[in-house]
C-alpha atoms as a PDB file:
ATOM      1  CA  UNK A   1     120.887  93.500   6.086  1.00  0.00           C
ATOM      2  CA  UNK A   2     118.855  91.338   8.421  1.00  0.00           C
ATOM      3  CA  UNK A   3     116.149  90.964   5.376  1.00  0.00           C
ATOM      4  CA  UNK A   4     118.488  89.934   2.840  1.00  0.00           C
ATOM      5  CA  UNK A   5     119.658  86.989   4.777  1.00  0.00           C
ATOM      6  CA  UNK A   6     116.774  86.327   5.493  1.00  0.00           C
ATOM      7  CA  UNK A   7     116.024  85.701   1.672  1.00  0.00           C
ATOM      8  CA  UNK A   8     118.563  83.724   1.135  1.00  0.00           C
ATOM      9  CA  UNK A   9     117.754  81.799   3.979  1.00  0.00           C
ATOM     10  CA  UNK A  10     114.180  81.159   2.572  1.00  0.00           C
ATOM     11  CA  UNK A  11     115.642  80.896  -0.836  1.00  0.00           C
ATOM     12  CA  UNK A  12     118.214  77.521   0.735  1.00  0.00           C
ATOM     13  CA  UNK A  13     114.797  76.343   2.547  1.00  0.00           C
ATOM     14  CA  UNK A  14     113.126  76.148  -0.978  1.00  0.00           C
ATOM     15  CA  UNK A  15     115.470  74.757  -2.960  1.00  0.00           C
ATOM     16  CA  UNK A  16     116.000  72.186  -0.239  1.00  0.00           C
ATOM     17  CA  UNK A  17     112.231  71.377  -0.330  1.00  0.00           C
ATOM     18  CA  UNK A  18     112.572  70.920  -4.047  1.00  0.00           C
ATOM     19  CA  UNK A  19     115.289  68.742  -4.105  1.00  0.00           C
ATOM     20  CA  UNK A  20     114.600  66.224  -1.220  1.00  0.00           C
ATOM     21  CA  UNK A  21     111.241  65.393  -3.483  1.00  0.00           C
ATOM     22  CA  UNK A  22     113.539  63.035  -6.435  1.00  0.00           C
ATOM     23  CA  UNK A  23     115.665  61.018  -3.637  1.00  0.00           C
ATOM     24  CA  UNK A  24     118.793  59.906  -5.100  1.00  0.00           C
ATOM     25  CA  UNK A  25     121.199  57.760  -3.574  1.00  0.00           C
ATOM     26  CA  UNK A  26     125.106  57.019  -5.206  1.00  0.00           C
ATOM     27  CA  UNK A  27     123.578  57.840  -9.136  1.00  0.00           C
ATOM     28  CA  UNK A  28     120.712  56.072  -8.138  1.00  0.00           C
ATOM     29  CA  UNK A  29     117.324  57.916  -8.744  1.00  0.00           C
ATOM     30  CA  UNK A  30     113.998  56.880  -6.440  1.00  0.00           C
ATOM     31  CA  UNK A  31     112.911  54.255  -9.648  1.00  0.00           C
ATOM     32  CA  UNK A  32     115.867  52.603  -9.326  1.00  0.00           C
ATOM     33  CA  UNK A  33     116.270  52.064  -5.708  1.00  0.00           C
ATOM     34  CA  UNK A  34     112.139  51.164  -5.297  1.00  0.00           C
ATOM     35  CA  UNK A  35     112.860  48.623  -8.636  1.00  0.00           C
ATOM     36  CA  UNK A  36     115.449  46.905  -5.926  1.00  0.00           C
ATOM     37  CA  UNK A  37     113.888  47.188  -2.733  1.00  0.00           C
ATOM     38  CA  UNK A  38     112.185  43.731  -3.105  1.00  0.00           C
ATOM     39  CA  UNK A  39     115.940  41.769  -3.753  1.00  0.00           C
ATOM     40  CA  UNK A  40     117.133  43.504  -1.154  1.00  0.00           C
ATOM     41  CA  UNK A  41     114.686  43.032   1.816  1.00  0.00           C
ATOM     42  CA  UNK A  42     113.708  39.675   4.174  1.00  0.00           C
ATOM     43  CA  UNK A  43     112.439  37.230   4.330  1.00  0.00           C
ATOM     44  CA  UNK A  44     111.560  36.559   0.403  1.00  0.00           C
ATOM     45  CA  UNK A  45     114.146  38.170  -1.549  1.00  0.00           C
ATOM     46  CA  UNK A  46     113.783  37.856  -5.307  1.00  0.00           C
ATOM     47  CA  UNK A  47     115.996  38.139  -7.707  1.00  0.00           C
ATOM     48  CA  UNK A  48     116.876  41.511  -9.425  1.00  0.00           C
ATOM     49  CA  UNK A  49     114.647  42.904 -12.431  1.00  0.00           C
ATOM     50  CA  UNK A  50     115.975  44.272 -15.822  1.00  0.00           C
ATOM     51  CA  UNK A  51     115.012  47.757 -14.143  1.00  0.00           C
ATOM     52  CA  UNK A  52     116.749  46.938 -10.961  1.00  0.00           C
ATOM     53  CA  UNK A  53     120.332  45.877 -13.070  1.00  0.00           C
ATOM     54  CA  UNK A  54     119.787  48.681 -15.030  1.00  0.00           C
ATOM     55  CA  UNK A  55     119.634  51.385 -12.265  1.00  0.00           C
ATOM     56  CA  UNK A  56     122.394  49.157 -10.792  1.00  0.00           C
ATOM     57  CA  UNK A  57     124.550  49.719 -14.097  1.00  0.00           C
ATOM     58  CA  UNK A  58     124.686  53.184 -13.373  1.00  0.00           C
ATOM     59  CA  UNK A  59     125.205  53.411  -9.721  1.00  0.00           C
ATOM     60  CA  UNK A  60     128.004  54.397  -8.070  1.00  0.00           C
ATOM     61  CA  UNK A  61     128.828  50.807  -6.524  1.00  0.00           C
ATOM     62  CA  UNK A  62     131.754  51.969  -4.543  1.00  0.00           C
ATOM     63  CA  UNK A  63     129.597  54.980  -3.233  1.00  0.00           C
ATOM     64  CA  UNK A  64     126.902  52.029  -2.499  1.00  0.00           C
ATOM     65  CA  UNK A  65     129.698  50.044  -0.973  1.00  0.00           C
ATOM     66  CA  UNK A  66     130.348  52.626   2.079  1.00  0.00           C
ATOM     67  CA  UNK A  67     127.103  52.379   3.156  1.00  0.00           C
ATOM     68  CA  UNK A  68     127.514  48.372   3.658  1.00  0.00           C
ATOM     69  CA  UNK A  69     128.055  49.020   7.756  1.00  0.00           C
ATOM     70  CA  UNK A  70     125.411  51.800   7.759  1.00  0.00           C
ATOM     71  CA  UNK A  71     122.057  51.247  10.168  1.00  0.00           C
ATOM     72  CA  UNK A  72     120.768  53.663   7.969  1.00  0.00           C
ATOM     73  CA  UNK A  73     120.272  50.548   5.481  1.00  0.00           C
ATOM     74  CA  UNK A  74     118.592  48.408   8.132  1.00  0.00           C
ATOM     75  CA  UNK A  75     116.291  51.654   8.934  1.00  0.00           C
ATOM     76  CA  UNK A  76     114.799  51.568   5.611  1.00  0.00           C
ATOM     77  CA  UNK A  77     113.984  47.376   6.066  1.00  0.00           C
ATOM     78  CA  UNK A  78     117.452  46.711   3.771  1.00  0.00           C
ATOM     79  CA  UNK A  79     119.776  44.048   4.284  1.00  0.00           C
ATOM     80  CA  UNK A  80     123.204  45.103   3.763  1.00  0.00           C
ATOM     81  CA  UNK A  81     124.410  41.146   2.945  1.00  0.00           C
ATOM     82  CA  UNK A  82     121.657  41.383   0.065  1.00  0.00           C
ATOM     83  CA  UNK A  83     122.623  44.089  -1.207  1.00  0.00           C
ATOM     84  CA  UNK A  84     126.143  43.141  -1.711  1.00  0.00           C
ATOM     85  CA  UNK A  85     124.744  40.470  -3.413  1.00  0.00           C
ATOM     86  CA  UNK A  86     122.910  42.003  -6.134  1.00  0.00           C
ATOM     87  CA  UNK A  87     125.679  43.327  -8.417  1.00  0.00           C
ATOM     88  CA  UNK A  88     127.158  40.092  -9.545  1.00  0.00           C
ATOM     89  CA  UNK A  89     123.516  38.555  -9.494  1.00  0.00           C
ATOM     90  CA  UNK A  90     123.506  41.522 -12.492  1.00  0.00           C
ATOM     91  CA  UNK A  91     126.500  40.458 -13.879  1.00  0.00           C
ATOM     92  CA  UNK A  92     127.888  43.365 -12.439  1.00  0.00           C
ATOM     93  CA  UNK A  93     132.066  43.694 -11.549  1.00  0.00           C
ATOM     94  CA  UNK A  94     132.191  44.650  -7.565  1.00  0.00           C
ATOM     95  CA  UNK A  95     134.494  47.335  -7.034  1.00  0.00           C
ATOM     96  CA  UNK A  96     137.917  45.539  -5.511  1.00  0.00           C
ATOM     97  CA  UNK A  97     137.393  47.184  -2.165  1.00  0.00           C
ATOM     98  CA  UNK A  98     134.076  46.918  -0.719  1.00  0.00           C
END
């Protein structure tokens, strides 16, 4: 019994392993949020690319939207104000409640 939990166990640490390699964040894949990380981040923000609107087009904004309070934003060098910013800079409807 002890062994086949033990399996599984080593089975959930693998496919954990596996997964956390593609990071994705509200339908956003790692191209997407690295194609944004320069609009998003002081003290030169640019505007958004074509590959930053289009990962954008596909997020999950209200998904992004509860993360607007988060320090886990400012831990990765992201300002939350800027990032609020960039859907309408990609002519992009903000979800009502955000």
């Amino acid at each position: 019994m002890a062994a086949g939990k033990f399996v599984v166990l080593m089975v959930m640490v693998a496919l954990m392993v596996e997964g956390s390699r593609a990071m994705t964040l509200c339908d956003m894949n790692d191209e997407g949020l690295e194609a944004c990380k320069p609009s998003v981040r002081q003290p030169n923000p640019v505007d958004p690319s074509p590959e930053c609107c289009k990962a954008l087009k596909g997020a999950d904004l209200p998904c992004l939207c509860s993360y607007k309070n988060s320090v886990w934003l400012g831990s990765f060098g992201i300002d939350p104000k800027l990032a609020l910013d960039l859907p309408p800079k990609c002519k992009l409807q903000m979800p009502s409640v955000c």
